[in-house]
N, C-alpha and C. Protein backbone atom coordinates (compact mmCIF):
# COMPACT_ATOMS: atom_id res chain seq x y z
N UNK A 1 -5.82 14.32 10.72
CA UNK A 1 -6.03 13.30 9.71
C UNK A 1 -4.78 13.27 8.82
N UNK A 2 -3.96 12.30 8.61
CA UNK A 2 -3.14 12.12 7.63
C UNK A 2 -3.14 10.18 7.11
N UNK A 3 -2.17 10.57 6.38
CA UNK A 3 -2.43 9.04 5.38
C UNK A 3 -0.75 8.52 4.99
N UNK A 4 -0.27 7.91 4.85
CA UNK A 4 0.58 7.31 4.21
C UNK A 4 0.60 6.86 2.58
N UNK A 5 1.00 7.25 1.39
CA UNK A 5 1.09 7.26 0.40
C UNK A 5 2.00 6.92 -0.61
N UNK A 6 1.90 6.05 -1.50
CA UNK A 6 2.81 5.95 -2.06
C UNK A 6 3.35 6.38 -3.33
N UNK A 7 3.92 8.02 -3.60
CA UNK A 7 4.01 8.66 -4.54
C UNK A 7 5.68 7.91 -5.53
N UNK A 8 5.33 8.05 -6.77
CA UNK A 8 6.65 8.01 -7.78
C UNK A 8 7.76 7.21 -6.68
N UNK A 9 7.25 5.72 -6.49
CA UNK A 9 8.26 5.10 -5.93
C UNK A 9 8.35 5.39 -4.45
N UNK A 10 8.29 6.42 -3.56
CA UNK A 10 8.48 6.08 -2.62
C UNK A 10 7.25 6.77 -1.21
N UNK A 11 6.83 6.96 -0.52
CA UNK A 11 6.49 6.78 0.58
C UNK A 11 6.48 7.90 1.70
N UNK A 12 4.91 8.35 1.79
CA UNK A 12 5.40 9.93 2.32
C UNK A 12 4.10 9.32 3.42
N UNK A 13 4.11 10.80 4.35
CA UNK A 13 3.06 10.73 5.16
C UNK A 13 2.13 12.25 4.74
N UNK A 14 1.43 11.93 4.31
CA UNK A 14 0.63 14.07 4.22
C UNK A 14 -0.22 14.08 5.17
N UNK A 15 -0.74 15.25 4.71
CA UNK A 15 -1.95 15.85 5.58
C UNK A 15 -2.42 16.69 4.50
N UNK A 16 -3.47 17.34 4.82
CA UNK A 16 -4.05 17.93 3.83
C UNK A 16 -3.48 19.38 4.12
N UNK A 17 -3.05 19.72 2.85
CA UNK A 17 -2.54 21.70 3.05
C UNK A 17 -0.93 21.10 3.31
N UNK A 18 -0.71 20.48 2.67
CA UNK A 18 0.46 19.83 2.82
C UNK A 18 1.51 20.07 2.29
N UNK A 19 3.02 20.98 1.54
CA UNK A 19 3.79 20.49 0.36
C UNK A 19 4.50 19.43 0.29
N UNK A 20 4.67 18.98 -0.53
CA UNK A 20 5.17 18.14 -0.94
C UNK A 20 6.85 17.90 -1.51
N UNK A 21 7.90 17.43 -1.56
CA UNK A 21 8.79 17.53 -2.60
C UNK A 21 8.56 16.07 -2.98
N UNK A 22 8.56 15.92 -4.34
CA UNK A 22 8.63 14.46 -4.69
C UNK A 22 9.48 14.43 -5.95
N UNK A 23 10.22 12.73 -6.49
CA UNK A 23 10.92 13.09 -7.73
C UNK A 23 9.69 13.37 -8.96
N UNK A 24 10.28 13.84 -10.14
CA UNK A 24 9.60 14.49 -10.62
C UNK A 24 8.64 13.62 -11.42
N UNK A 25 7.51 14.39 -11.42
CA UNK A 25 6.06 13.69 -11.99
C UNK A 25 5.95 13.94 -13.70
N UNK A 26 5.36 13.89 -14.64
CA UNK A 26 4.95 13.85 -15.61
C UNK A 26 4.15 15.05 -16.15
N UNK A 27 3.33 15.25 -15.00
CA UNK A 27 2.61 16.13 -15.37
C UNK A 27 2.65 17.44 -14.96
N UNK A 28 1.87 18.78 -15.96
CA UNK A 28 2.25 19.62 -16.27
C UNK A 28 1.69 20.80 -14.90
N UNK A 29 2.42 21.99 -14.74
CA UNK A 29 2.28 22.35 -13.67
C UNK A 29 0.98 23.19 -13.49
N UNK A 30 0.18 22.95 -12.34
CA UNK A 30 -1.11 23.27 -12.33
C UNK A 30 -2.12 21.85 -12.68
N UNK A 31 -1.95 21.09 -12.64
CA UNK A 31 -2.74 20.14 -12.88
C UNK A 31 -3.28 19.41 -11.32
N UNK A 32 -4.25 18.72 -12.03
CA UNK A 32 -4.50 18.13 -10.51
C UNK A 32 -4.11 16.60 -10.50
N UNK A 33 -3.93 15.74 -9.66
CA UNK A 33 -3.16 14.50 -9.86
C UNK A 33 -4.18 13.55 -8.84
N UNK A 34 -4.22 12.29 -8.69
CA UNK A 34 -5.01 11.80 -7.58
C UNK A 34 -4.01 10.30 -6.93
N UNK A 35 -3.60 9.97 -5.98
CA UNK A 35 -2.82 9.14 -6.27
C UNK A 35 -3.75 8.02 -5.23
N UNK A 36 -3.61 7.19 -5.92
CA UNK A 36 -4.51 5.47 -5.15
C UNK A 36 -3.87 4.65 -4.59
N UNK A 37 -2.77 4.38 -4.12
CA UNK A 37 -1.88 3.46 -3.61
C UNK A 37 -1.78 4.29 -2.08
N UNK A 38 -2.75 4.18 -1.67
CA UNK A 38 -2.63 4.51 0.02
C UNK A 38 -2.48 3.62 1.22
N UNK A 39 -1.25 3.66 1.56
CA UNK A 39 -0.85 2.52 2.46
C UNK A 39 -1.41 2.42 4.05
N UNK A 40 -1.82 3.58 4.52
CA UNK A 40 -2.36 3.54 5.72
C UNK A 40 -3.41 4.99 5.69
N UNK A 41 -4.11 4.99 6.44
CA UNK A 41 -5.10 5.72 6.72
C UNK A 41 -5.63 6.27 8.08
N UNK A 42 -5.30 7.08 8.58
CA UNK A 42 -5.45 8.14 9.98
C UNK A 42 -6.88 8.97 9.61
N UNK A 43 -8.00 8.96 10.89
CA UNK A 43 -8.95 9.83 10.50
C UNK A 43 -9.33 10.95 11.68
N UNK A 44 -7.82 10.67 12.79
CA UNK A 44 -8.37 10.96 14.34
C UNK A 44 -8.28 9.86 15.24
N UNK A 45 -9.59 8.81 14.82
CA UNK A 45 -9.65 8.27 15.70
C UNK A 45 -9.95 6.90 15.31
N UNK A 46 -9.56 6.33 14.24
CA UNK A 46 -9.74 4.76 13.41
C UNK A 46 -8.26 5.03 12.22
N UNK A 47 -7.75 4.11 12.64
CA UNK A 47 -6.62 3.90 11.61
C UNK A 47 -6.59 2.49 10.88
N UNK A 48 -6.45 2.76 9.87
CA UNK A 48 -6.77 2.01 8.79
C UNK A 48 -5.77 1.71 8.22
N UNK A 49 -5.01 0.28 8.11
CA UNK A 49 -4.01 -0.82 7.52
C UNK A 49 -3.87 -0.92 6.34
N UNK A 50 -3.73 -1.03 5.02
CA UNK A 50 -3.83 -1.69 3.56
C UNK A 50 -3.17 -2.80 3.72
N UNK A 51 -3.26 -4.27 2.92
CA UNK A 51 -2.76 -5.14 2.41
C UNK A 51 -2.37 -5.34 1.40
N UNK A 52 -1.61 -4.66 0.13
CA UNK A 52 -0.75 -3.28 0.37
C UNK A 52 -1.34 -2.47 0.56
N UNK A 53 -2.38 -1.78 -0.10
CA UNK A 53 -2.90 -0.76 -0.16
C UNK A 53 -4.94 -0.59 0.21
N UNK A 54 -4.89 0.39 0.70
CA UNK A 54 -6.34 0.35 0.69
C UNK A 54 -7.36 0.62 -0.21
N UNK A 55 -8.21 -0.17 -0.34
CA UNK A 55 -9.21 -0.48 -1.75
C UNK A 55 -9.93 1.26 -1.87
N UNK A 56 -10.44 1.94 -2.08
CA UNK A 56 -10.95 2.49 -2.52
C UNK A 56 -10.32 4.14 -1.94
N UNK A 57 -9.46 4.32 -1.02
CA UNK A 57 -8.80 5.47 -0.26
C UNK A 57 -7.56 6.08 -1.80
N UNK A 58 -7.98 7.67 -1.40
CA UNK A 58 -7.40 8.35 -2.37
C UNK A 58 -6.26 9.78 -2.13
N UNK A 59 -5.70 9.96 -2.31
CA UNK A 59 -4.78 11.13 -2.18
C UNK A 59 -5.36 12.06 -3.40
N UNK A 60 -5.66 13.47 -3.09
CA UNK A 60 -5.80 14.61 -4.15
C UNK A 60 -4.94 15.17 -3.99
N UNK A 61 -4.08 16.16 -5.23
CA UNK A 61 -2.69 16.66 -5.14
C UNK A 61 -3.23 18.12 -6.12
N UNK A 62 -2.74 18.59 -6.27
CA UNK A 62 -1.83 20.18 -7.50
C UNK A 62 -0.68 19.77 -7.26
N UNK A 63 -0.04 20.20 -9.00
CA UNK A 63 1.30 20.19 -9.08
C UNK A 63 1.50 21.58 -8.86
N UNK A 64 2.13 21.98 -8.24
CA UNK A 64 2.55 23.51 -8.04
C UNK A 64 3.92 24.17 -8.78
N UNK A 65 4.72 22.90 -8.86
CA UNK A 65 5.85 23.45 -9.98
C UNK A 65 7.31 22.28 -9.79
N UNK A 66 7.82 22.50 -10.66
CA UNK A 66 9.15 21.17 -11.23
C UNK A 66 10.14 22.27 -11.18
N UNK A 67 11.03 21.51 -10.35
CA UNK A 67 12.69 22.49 -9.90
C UNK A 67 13.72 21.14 -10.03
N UNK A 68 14.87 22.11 -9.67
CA UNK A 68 15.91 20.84 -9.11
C UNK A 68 16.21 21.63 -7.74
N UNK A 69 16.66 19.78 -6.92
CA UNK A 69 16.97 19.98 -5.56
C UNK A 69 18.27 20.68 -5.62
N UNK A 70 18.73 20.87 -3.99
CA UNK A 70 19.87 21.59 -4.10
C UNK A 70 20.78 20.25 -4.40
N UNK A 71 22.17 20.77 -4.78
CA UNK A 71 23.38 20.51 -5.17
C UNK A 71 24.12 19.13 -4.35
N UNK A 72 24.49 18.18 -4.76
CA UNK A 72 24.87 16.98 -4.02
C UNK A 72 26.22 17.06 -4.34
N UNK A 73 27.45 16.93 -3.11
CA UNK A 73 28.55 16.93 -4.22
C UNK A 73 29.22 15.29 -3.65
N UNK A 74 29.37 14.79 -4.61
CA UNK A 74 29.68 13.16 -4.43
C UNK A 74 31.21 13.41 -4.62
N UNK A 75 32.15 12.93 -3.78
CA UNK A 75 33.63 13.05 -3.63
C UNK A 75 34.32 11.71 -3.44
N UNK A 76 34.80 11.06 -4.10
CA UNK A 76 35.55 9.97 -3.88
C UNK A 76 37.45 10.22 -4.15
N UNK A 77 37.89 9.31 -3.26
CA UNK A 77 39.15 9.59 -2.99
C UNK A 77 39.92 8.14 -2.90
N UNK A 78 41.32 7.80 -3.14
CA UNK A 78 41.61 6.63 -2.59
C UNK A 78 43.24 6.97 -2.02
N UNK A 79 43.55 6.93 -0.70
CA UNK A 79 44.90 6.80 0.20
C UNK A 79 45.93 6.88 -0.27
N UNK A 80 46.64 7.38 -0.97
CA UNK A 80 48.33 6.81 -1.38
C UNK A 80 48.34 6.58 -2.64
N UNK A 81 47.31 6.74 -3.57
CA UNK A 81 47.10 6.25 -4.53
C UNK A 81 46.86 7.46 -5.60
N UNK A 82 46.40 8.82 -5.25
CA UNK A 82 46.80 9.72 -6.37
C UNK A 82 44.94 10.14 -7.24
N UNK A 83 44.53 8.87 -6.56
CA UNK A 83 42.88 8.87 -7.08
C UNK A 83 41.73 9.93 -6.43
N UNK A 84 41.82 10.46 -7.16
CA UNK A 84 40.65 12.58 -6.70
C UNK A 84 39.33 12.34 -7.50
N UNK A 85 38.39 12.27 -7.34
CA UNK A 85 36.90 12.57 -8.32
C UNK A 85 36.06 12.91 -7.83
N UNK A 86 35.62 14.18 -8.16
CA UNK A 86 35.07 15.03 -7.67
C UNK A 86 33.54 15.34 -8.59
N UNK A 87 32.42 15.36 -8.18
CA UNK A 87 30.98 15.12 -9.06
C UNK A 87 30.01 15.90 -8.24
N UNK A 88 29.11 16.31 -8.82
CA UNK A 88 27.86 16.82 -8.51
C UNK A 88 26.97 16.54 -9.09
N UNK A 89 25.55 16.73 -8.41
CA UNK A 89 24.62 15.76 -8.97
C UNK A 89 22.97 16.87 -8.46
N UNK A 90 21.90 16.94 -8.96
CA UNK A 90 20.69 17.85 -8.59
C UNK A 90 19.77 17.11 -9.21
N UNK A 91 18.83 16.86 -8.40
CA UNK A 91 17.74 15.67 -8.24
C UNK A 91 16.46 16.80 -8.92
N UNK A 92 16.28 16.29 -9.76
CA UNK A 92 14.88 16.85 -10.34
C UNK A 92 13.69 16.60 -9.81
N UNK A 93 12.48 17.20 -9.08
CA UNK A 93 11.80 17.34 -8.56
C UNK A 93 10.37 18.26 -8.64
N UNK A 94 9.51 17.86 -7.94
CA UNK A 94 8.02 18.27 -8.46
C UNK A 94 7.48 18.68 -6.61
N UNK A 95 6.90 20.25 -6.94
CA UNK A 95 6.63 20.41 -5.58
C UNK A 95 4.82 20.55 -5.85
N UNK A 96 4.55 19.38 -4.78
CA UNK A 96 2.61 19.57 -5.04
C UNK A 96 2.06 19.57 -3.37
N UNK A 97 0.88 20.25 -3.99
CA UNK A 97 0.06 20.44 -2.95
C UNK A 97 -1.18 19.35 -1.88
N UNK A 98 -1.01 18.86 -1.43
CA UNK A 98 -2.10 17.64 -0.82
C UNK A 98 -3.42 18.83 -0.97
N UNK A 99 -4.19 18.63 -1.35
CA UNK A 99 -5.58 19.34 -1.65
C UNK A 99 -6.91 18.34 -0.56
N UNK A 100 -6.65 17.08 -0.28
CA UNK A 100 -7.72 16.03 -0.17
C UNK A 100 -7.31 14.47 0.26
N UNK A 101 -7.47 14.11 1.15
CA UNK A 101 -7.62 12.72 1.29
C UNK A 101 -9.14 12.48 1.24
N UNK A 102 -9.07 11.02 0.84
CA UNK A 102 -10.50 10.17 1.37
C UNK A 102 -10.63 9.05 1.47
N UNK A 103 -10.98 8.29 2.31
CA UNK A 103 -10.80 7.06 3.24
C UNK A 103 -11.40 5.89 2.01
N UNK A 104 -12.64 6.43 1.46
CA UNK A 104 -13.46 5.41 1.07
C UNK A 104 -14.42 6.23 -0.22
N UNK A 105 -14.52 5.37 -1.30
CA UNK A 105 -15.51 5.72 -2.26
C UNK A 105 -14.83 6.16 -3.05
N UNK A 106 -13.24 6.31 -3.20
CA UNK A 106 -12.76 6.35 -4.62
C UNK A 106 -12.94 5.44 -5.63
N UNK A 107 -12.52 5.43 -6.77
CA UNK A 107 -12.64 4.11 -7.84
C UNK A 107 -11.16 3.76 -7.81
N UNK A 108 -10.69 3.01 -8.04
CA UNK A 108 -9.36 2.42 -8.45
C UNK A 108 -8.99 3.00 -10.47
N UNK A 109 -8.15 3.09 -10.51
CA UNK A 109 -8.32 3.59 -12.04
C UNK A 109 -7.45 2.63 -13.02
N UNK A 110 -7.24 1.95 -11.85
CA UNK A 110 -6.43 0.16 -12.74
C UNK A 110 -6.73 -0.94 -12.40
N UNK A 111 -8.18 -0.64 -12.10
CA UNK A 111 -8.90 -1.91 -11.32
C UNK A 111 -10.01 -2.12 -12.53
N UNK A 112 -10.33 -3.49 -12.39
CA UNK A 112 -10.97 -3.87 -13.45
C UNK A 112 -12.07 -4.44 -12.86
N UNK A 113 -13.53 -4.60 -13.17
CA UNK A 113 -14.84 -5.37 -12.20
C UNK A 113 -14.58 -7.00 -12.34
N UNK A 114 -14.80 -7.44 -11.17
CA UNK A 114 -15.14 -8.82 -11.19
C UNK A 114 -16.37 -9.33 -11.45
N UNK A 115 -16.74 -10.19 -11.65
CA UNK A 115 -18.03 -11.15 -11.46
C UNK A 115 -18.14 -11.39 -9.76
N UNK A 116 -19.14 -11.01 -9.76
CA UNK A 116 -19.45 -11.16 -8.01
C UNK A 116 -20.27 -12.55 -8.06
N UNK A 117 -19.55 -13.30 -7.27
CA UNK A 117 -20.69 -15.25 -7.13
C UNK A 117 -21.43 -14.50 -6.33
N UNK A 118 -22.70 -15.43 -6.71
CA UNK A 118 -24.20 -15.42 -6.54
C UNK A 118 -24.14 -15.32 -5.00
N UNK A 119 -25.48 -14.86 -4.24
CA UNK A 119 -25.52 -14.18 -3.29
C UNK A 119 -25.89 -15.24 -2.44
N UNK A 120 -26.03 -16.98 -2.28
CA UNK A 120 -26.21 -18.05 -2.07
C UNK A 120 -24.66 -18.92 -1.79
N UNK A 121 -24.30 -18.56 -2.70
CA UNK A 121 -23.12 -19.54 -2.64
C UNK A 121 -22.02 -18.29 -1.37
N UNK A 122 -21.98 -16.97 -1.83
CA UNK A 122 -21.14 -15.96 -0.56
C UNK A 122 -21.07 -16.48 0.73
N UNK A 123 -23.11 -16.54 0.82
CA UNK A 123 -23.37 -16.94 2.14
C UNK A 123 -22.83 -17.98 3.00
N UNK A 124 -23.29 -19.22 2.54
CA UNK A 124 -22.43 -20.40 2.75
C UNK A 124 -21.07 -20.61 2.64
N UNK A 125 -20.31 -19.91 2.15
CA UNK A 125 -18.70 -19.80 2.04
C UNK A 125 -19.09 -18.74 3.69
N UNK A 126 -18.90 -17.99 3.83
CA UNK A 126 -19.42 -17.03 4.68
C UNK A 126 -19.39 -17.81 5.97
N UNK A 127 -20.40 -18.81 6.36
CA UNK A 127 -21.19 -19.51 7.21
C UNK A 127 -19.64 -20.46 7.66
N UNK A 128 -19.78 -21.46 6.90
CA UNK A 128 -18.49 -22.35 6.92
C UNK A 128 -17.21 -21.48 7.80
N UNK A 129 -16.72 -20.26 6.49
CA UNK A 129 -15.33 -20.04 7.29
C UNK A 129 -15.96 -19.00 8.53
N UNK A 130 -17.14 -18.43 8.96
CA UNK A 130 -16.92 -18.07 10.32
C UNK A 130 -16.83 -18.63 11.92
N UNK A 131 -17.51 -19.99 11.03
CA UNK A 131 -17.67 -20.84 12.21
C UNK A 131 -16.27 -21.94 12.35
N UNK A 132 -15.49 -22.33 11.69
CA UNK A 132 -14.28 -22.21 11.55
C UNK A 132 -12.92 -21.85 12.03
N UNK A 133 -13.38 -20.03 11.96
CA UNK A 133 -12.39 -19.04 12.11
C UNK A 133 -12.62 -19.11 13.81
N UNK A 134 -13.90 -19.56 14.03
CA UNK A 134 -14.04 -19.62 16.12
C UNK A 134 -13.09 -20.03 16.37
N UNK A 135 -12.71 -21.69 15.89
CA UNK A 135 -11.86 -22.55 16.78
C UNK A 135 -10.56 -22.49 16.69
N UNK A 136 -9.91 -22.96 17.63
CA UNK A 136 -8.47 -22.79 17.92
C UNK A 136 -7.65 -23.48 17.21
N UNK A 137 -6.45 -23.21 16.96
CA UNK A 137 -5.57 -24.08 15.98
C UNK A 137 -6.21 -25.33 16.45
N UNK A 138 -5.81 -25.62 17.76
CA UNK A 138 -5.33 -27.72 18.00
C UNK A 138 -6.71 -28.11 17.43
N UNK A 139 -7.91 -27.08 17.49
CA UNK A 139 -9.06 -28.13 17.02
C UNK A 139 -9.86 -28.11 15.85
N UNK A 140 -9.09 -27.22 15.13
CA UNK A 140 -8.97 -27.24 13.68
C UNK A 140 -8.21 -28.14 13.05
N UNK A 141 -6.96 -28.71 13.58
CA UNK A 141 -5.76 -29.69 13.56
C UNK A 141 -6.57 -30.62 13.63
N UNK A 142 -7.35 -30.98 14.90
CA UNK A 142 -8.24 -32.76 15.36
C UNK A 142 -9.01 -32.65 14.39
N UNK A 143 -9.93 -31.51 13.85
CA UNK A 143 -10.53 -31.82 12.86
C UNK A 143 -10.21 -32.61 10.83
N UNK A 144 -9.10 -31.80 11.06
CA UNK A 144 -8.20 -32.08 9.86
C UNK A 144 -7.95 -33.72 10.13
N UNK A 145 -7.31 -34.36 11.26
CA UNK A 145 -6.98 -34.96 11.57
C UNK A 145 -8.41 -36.02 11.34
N UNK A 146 -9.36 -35.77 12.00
CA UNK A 146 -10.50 -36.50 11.48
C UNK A 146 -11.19 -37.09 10.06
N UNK A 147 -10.84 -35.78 9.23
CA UNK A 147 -10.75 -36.02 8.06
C UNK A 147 -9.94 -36.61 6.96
N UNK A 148 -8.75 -36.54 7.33
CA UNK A 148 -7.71 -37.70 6.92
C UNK A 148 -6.92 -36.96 6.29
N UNK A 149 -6.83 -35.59 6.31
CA UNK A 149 -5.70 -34.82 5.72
C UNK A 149 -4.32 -35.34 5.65
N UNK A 150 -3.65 -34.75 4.80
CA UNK A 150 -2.45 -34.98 5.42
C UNK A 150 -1.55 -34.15 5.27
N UNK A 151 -0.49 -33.73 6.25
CA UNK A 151 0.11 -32.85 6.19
C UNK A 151 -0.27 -31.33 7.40
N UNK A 152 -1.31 -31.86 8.08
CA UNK A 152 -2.35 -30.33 8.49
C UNK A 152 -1.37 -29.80 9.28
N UNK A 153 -0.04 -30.59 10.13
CA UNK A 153 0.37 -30.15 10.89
C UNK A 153 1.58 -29.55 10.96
N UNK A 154 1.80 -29.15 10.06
CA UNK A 154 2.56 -27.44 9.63
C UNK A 154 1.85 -26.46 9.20
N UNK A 155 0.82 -26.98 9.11
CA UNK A 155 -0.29 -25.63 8.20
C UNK A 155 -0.71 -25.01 9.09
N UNK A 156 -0.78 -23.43 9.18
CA UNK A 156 -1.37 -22.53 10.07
C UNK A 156 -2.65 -22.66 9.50
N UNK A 157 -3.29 -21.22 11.05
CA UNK A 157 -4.66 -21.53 10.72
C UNK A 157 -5.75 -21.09 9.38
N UNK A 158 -5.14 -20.37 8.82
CA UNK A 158 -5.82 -19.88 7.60
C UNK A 158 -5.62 -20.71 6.59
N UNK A 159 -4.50 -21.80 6.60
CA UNK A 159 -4.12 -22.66 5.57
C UNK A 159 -5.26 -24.07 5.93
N UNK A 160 -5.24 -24.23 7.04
CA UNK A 160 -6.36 -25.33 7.63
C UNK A 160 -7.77 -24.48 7.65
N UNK A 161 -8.28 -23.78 7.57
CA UNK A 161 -9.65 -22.99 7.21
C UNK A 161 -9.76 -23.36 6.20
N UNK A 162 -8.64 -22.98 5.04
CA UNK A 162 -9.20 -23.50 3.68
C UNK A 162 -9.03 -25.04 3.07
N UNK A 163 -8.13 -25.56 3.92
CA UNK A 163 -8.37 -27.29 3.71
C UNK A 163 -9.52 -27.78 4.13
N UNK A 164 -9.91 -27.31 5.40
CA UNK A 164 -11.10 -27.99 5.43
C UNK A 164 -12.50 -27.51 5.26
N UNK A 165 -12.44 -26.42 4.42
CA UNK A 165 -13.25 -25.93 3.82
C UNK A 165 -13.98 -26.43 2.65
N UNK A 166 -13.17 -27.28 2.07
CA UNK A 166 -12.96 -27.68 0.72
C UNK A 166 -13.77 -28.71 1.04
């Protein structure tokens, strides 16, 4: 089981029992962290996509401790010219522990509730675009075309689902 994640900017793959190096986090060492921006999802045997991310899938972490990386030495030079600069540079960093994934049943913690439409009107939105989503572009197109659209025929099919949905 592993997951794709998107920690402090960039983009790891864990597993659980995992370390980590990442740039450095905020928080203090020994803490526990949870991160929600999970871009893909491995369970074995169902893998799971986000559009970015997946709605309710969670990463559990420990911070285990804040170092710097090793030593970068950045050297620039220019030919005939007398130009030497010589720099070093050490990336500050946070080493944590993957403790936990979970696919489903987290909360979002920057997600806010919607109003859910009535359980009548779902349906029929529901009904419409599945029967819809059957047919093939060209006869979603003749249909558009029946209706007097205009324009249907650059519109893909999800763009013509919802024109003639309407």
């Amino acid at each position: 089981m592993y997951a794709i994640v998107e920690i402090a900017g960039q983009q790891f793959k864990v597993a659980k029992d995992q370390k980590v190096f990442v740039h450095r986090l905020k928080e203090d060492e020994g803490a526990q962290i949870s991160f929600d921006k999970v871009l893909l999802f491995n369970d074995g045997t169902n893998t799971t996509i986000g559009a970015p991310a997946i709605d309710g899938a969670k990463v559990d972490a420990k911070v285990l401790k804040h170092l710097k990386g090793d030593k970068v030495i950045v050297f620039k030079k220019k030919r005939r010219k007398g130009y030497k600069k010589k720099n070093g540079h050490r990336q500050y960093l946070t080493e944590i522990l993957i403790e936990g994934l979970t696919a489903s049943g987290a909360k979002k913690s920057s997600a806010s509730k919607k109003e859910e439409p009535s359980k009548e009107t779902a349906k029929a939105e529901n009904n419409e675009t599945k029967d819809l989503s059957k047919h093939t572009v060209a006869e979603l197109k003749e249909m558009a075309k029946a209706q007097g659209l205009e324009g249907y025929s650059s519109l893909k099919k999800a763009e013509l689902i919802e024109a003639l949905s309407k």
